[in-house]
N, C-alpha and C. Protein backbone atom coordinates (compact mmCIF):
# COMPACT_ATOMS: atom_id res chain seq x y z
N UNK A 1 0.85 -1.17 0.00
CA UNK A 1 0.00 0.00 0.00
C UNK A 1 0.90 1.23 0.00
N UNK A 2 0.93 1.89 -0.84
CA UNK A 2 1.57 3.53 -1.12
C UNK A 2 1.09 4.30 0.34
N UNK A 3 2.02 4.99 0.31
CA UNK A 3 1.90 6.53 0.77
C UNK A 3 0.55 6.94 0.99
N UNK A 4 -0.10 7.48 -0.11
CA UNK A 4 -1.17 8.27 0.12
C UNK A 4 -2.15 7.39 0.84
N UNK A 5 -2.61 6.23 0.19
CA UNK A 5 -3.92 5.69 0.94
C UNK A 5 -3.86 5.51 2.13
N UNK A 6 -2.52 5.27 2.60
CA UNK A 6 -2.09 5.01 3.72
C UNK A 6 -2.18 6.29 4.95
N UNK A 7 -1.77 7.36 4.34
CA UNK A 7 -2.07 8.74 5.08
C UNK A 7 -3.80 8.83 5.37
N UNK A 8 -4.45 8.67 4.21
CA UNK A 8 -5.57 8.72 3.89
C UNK A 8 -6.21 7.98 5.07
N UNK A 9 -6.12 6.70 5.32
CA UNK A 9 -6.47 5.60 5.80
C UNK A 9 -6.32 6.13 7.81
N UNK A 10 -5.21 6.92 8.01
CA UNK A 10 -5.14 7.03 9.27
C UNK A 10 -5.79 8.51 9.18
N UNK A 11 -5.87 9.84 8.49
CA UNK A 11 -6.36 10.88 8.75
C UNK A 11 -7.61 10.38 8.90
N UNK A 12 -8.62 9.17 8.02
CA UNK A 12 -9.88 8.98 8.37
C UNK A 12 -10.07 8.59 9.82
N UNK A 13 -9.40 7.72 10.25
CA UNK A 13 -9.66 6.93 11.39
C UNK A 13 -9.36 7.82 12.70
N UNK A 14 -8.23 8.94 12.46
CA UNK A 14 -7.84 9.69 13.35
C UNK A 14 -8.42 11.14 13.19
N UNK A 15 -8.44 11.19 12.17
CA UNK A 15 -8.46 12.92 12.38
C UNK A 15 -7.69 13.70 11.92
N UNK A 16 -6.32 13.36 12.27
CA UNK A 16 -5.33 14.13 12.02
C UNK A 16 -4.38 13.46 10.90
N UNK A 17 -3.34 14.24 10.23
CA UNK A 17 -2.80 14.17 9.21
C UNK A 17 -1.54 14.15 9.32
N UNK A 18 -0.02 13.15 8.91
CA UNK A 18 0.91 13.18 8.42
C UNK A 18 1.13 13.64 7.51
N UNK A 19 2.14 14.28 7.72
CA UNK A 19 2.68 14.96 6.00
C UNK A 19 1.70 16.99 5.99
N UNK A 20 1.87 17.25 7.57
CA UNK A 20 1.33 19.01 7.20
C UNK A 20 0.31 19.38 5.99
N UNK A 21 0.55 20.09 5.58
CA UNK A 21 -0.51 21.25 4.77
C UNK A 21 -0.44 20.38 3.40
N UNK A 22 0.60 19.47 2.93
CA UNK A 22 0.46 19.21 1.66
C UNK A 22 -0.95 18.49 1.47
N UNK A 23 -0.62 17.38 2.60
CA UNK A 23 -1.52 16.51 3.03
C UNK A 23 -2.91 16.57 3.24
N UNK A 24 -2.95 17.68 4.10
CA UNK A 24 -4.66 18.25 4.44
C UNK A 24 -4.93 18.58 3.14
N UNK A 25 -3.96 19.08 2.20
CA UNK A 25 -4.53 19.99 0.62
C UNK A 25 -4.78 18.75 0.13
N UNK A 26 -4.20 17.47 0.01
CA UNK A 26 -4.96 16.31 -0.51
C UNK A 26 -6.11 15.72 0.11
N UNK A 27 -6.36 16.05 1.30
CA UNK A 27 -7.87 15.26 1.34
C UNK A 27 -8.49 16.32 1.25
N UNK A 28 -8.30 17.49 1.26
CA UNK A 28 -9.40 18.49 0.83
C UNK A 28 -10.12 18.41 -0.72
N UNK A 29 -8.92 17.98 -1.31
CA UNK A 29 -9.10 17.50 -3.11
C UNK A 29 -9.95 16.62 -3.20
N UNK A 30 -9.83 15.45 -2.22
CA UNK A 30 -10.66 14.07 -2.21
C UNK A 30 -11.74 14.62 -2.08
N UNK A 31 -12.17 15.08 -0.67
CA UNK A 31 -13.42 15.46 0.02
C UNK A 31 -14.12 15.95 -1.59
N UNK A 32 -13.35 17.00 -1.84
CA UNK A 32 -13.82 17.95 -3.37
C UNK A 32 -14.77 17.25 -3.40
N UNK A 33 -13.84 16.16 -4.70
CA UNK A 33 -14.05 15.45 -6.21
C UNK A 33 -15.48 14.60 -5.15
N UNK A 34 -14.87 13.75 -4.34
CA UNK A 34 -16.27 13.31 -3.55
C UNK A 34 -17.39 13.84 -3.89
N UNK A 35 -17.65 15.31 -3.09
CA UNK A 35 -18.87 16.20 -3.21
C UNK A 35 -19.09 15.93 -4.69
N UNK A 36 -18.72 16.24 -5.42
CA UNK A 36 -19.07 17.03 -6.41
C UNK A 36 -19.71 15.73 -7.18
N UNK A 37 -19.50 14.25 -7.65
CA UNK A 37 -19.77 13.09 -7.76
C UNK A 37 -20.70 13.17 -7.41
N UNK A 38 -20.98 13.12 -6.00
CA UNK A 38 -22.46 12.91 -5.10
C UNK A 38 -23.55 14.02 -5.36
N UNK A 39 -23.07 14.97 -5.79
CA UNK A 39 -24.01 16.12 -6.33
C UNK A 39 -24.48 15.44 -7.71
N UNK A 40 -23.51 15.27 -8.50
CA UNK A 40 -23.39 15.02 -10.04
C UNK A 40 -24.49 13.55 -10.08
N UNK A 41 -24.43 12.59 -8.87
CA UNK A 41 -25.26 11.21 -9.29
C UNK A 41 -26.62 11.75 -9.19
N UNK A 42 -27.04 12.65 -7.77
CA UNK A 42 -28.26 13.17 -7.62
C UNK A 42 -29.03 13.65 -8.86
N UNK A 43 -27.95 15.13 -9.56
CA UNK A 43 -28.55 15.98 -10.65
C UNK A 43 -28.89 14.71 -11.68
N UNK A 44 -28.15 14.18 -11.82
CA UNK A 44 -28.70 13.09 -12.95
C UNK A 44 -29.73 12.56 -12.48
N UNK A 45 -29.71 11.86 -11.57
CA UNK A 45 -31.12 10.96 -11.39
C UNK A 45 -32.21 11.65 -11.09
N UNK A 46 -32.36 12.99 -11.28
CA UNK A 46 -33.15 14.24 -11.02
C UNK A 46 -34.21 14.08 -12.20
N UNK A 47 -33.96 13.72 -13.33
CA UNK A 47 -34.29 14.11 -14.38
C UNK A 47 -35.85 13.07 -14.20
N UNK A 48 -36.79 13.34 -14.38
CA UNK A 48 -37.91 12.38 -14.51
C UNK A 48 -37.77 11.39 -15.90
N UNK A 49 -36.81 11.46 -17.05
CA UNK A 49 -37.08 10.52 -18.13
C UNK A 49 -35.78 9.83 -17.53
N UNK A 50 -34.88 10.10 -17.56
CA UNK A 50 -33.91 8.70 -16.78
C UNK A 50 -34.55 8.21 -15.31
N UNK A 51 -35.22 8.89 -14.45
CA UNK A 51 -36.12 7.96 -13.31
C UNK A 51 -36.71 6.89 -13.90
N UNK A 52 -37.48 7.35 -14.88
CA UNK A 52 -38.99 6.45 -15.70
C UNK A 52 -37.87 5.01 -16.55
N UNK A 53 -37.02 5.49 -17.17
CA UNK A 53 -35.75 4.75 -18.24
C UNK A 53 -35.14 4.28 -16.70
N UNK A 54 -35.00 4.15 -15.88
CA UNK A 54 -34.11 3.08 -15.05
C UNK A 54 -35.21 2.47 -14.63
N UNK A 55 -36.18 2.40 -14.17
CA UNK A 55 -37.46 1.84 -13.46
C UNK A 55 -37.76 1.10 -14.93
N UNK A 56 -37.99 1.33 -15.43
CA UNK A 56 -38.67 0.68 -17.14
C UNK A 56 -37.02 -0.65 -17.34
N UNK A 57 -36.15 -0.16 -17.15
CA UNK A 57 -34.99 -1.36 -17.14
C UNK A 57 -34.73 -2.29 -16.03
N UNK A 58 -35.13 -1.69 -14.54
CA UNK A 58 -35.18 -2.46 -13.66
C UNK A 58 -36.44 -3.99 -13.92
N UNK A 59 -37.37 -3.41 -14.25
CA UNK A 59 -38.81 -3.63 -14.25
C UNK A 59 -38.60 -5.81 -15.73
N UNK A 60 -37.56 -4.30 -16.67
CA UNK A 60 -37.67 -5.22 -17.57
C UNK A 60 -36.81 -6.58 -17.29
N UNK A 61 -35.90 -6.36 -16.25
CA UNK A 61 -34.80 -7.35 -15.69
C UNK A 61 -35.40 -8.46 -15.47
N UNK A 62 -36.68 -8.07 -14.35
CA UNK A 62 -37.31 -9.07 -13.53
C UNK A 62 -38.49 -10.02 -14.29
N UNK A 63 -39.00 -9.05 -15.71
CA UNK A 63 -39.90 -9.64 -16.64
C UNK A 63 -38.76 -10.99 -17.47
N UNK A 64 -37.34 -10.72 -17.96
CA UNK A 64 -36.89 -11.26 -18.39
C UNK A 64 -36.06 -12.37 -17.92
N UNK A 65 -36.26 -12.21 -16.58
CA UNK A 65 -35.94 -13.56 -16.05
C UNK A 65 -36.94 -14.15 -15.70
N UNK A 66 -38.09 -13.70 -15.51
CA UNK A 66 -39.43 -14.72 -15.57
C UNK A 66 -39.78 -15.24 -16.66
N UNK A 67 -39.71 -14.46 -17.65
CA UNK A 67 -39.47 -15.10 -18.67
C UNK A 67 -39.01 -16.48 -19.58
N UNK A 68 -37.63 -16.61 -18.97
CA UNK A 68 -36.62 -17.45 -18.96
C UNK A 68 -37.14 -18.50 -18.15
N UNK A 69 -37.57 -18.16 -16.77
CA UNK A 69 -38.10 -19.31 -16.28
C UNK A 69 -39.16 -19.76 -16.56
N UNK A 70 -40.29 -18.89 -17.41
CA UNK A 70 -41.48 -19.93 -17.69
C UNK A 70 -41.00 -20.78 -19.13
N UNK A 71 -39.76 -20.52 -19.77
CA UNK A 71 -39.38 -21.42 -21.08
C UNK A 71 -38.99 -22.81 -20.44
N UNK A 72 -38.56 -22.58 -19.57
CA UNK A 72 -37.75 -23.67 -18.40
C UNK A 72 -38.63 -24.62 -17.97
N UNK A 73 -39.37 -23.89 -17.70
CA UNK A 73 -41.05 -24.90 -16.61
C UNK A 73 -41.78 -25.31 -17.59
N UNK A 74 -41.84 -24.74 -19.14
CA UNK A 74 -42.68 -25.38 -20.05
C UNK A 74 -41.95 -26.22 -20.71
N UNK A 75 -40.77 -26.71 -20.65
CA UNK A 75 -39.95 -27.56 -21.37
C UNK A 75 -40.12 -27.06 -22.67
N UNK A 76 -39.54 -25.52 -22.93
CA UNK A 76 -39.32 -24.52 -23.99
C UNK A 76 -38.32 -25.06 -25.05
N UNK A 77 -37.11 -25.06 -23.73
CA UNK A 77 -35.57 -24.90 -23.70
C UNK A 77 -35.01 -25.92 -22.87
N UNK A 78 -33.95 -26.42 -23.15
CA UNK A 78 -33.66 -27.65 -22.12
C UNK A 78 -32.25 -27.10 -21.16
N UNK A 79 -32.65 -26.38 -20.50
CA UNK A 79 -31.60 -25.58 -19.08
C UNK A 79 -32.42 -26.01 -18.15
N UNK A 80 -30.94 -26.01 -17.08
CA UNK A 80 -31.51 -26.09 -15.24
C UNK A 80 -30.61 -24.81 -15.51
N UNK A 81 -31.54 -23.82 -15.44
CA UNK A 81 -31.08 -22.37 -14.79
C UNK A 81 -31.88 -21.87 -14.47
N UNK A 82 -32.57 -22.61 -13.62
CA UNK A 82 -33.66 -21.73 -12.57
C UNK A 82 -33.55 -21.01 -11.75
N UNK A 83 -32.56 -22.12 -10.82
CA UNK A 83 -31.68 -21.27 -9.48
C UNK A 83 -31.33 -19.79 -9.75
N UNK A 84 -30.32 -19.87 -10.86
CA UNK A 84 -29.40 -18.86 -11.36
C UNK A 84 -30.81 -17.91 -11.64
N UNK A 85 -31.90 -17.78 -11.97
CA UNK A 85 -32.77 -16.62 -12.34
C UNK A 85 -33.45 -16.33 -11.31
N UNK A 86 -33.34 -17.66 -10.27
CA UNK A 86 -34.72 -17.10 -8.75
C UNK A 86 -33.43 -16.46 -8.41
N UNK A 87 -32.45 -16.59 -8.62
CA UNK A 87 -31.38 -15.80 -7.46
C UNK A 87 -31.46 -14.09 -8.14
N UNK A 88 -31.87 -13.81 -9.28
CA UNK A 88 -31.68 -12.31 -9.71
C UNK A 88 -32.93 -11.84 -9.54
N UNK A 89 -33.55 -12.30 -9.56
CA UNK A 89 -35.07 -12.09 -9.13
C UNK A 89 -35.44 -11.39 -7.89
N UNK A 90 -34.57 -12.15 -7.01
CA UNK A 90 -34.72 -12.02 -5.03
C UNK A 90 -33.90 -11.03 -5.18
N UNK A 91 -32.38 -11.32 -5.96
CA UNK A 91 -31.80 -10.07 -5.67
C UNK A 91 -32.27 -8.44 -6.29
N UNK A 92 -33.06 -8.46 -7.34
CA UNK A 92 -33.53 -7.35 -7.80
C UNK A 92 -34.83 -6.90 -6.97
N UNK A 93 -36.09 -7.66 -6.64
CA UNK A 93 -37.01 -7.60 -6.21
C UNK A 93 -36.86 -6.46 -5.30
N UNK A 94 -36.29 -6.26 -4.29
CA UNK A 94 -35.83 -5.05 -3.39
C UNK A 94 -35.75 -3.73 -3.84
N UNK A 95 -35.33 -3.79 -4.99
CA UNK A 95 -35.00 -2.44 -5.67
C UNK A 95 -36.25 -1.64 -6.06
N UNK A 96 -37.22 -2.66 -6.09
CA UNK A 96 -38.72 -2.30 -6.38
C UNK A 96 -39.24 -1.10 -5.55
N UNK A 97 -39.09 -0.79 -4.62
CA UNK A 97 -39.35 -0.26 -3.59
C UNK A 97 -38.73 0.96 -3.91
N UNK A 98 -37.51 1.20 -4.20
CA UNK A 98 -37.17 2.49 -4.58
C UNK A 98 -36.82 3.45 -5.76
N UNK A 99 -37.56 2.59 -6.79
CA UNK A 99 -37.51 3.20 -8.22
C UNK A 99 -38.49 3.80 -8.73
N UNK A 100 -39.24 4.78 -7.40
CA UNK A 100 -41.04 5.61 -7.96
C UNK A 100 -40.61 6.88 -7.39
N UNK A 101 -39.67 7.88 -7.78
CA UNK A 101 -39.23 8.77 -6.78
C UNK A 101 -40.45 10.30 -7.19
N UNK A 102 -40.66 10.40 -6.66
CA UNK A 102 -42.28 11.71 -6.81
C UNK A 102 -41.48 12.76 -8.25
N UNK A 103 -41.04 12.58 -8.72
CA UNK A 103 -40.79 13.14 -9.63
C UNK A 103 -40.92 12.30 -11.14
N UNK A 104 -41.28 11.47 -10.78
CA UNK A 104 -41.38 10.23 -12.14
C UNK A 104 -43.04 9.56 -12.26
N UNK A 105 -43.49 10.59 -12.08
CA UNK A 105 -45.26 10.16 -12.21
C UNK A 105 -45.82 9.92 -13.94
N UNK A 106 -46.84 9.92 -13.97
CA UNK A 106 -47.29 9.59 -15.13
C UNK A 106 -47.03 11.44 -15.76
N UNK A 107 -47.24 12.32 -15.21
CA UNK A 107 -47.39 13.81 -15.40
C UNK A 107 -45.90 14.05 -16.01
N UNK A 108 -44.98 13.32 -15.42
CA UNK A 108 -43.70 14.47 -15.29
C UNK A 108 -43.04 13.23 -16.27
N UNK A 109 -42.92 12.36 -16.85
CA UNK A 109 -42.44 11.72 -18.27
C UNK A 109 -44.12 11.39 -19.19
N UNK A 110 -44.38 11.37 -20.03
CA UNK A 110 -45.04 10.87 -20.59
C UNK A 110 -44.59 9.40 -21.25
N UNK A 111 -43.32 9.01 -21.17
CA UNK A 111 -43.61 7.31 -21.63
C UNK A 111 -43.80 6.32 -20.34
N UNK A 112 -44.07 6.40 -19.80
CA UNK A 112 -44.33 5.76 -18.52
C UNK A 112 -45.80 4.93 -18.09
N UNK A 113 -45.72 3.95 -17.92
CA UNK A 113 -47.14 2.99 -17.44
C UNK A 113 -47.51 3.14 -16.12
N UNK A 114 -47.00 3.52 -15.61
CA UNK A 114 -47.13 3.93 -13.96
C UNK A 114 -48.13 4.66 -14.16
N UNK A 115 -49.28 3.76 -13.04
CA UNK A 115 -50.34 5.10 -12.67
C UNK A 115 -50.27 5.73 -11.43
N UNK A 116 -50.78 6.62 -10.98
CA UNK A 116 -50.85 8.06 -10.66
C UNK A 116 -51.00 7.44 -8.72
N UNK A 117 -51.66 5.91 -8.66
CA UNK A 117 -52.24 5.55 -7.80
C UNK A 117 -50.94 5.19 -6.80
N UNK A 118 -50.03 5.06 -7.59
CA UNK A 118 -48.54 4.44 -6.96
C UNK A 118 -48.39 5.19 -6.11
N UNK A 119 -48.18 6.91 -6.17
CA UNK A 119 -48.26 7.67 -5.27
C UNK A 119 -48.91 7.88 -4.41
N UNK A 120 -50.23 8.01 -5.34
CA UNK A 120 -51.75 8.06 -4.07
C UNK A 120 -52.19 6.95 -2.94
N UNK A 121 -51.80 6.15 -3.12
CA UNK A 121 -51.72 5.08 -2.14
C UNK A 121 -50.21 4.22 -1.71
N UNK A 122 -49.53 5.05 -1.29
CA UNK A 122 -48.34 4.65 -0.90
C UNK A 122 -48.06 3.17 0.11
N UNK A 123 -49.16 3.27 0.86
CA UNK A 123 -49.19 2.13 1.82
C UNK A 123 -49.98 0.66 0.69
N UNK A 124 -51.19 1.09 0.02
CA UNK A 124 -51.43 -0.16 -0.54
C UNK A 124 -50.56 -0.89 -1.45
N UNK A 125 -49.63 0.15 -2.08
CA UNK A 125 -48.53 -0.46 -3.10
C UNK A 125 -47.47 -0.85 -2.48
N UNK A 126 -46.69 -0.32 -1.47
CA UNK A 126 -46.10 -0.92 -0.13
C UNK A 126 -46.34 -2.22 0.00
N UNK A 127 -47.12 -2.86 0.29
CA UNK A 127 -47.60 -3.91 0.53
C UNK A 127 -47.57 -4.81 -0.29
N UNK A 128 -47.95 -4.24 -1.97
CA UNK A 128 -47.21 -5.19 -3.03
C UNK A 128 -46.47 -5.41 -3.39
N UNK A 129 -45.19 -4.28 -3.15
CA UNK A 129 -43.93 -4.60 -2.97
C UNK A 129 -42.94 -5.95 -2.39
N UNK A 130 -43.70 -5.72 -0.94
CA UNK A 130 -43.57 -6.45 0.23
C UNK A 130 -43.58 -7.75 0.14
N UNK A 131 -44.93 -7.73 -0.80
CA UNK A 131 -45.39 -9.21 -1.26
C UNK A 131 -44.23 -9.94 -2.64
N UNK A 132 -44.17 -8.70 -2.95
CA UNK A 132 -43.08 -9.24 -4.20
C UNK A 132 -41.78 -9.92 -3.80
N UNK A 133 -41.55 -9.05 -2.61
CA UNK A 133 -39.65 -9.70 -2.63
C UNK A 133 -40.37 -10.88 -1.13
N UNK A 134 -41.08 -10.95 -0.45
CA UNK A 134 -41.76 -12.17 0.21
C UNK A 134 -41.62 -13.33 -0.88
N UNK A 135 -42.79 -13.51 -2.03
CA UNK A 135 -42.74 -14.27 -3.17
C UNK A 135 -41.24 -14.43 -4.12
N UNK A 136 -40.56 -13.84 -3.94
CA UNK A 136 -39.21 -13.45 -4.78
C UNK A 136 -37.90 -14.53 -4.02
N UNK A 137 -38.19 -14.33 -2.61
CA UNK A 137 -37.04 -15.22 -1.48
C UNK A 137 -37.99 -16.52 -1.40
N UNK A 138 -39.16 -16.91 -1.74
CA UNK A 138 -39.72 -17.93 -1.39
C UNK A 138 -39.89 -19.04 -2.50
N UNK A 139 -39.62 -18.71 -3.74
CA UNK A 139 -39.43 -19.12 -5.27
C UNK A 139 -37.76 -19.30 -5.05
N UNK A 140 -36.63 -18.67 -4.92
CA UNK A 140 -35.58 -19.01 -4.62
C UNK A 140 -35.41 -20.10 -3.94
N UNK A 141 -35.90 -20.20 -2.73
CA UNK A 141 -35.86 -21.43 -1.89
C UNK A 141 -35.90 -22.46 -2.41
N UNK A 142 -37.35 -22.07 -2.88
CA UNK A 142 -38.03 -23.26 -3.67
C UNK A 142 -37.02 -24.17 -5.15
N UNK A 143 -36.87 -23.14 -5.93
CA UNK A 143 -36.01 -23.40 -6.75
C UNK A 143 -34.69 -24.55 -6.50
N UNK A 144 -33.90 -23.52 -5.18
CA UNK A 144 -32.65 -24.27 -5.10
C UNK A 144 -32.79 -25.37 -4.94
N UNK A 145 -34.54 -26.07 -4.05
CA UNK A 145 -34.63 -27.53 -3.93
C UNK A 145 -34.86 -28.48 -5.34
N UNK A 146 -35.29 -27.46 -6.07
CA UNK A 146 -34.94 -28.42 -7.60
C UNK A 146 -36.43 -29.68 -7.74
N UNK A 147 -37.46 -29.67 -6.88
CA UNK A 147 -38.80 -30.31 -6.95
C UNK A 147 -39.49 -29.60 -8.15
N UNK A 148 -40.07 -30.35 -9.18
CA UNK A 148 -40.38 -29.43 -10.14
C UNK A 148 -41.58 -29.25 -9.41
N UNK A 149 -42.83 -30.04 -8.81
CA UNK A 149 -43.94 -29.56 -8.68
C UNK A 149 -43.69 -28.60 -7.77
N UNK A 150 -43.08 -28.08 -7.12
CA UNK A 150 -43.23 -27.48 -6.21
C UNK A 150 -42.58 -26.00 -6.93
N UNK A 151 -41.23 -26.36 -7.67
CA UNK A 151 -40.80 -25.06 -8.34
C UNK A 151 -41.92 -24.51 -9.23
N UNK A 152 -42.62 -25.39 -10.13
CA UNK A 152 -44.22 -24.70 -10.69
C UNK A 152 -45.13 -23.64 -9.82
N UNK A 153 -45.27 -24.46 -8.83
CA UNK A 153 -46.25 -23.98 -7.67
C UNK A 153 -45.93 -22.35 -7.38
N UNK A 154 -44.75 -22.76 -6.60
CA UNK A 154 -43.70 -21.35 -5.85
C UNK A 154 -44.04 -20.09 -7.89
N UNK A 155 -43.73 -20.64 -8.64
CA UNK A 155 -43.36 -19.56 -9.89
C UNK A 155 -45.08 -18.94 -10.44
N UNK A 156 -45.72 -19.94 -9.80
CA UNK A 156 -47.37 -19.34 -9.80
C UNK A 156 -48.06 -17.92 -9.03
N UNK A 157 -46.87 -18.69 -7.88
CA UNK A 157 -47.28 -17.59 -6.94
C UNK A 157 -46.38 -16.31 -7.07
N UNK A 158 -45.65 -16.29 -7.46
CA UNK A 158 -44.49 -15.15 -7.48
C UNK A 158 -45.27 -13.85 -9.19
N UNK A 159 -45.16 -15.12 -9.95
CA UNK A 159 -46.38 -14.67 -11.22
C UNK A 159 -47.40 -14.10 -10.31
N UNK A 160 -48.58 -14.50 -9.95
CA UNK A 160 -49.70 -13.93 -9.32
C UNK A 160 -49.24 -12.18 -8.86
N UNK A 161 -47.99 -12.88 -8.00
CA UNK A 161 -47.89 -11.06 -7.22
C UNK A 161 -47.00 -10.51 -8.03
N UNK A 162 -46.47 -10.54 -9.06
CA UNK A 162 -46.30 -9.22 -10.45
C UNK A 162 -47.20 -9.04 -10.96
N UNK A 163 -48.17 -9.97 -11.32
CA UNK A 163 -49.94 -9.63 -12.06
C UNK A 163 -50.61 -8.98 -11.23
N UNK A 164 -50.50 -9.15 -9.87
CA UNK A 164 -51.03 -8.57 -8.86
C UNK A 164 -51.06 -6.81 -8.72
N UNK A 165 -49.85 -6.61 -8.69
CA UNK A 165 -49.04 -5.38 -9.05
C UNK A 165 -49.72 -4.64 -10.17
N UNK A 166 -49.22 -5.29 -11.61
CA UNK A 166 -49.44 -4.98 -12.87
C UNK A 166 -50.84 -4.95 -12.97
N UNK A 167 -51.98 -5.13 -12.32
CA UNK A 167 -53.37 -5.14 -12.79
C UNK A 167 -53.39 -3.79 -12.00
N UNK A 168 -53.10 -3.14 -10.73
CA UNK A 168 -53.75 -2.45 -9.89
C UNK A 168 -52.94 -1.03 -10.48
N UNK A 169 -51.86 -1.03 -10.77
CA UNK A 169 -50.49 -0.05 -10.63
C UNK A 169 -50.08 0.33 -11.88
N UNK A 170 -50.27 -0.33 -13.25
CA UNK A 170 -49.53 -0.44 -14.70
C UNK A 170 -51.32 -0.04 -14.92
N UNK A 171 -50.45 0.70 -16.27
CA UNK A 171 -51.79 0.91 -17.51
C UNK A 171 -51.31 0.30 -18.44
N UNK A 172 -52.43 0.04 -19.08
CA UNK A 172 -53.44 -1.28 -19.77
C UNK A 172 -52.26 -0.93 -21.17
């Protein structure tokens, strides 16, 4: 490990700085470039058509690995990569929750399927969320045991609560 990270590494932990004024002038640089990054990710994700365009790609992740798994369960395609898709599934499912930021309504992009209700009922869509990554870790499980009737079953129910979602929350 060099010099700097190393200075770096104890001014964080301590406080104080080796190496005088040059030193403080380098983490003042860091701190900078820091700020200015963390400003710079915000202003971007500010924009309501990249909110709507990351939510519309998140969205499409989780369609396309269900996808994949109903080719799988219908004997489409001949893969065992179920596991491998309940696992991106559970791991994306979470993200659900924070890709509706009040600036990404149906008003403020016009390509967007999101209705208006997502906002207006924060607690009832909450709950389908909830239900999603519930159904999302419980299809994983299911999966890793590799029982097909049961992996059918579990991918019914996980289906149900995105249709669930998509009937109350998505336009037609």
């Amino acid at each position: 490990m060099g010099t700097m990270p190393r200075q770096l590494c104890y001014a964080a932990r301590t406080g104080h700085t080796r190496g005088g004024s040059e030193m403080k002038a380098k983490l003042v640089a860091v701190a900078s470039v820091l700020s200015i990054l963390s400003a710079s990710a915000v202003a971007i994700a500010a924009e309501p058509k990249d909110a709507v365009e990351y939510r519309q790609a998140v969205m499409a992740s989780l369609g396309g690995h269900a996808g994949a798994i109903s080719r799988i369960v219908k004997q489409q395609v001949d893969y065992d990569h179920i596991a491998q898709h309940a696992e991106a599934i559970a791991a994306t499912a979470p993200l659900v929750e924070d890709i509706w930021p009040d600036n990404s309504k149906p008003g403020d992009y016009e390509k967007t399927d999101a209705l208006a209700k997502i906002w207006d009922e924060p607690d009832a869509f909450q709950e389908k969320v909830d239900k999603l990554k519930v159904e999302a870790e419980d299809f994983l499980a299911v999966a890793k045991g590799g029982d097909q009737g049961e992996v059918i079953a579990a991918f019914k129910e996980l289906g149900q609560s995105c249709g669930g979602c998509h009937d109350d929350y998505r336009a037609e």
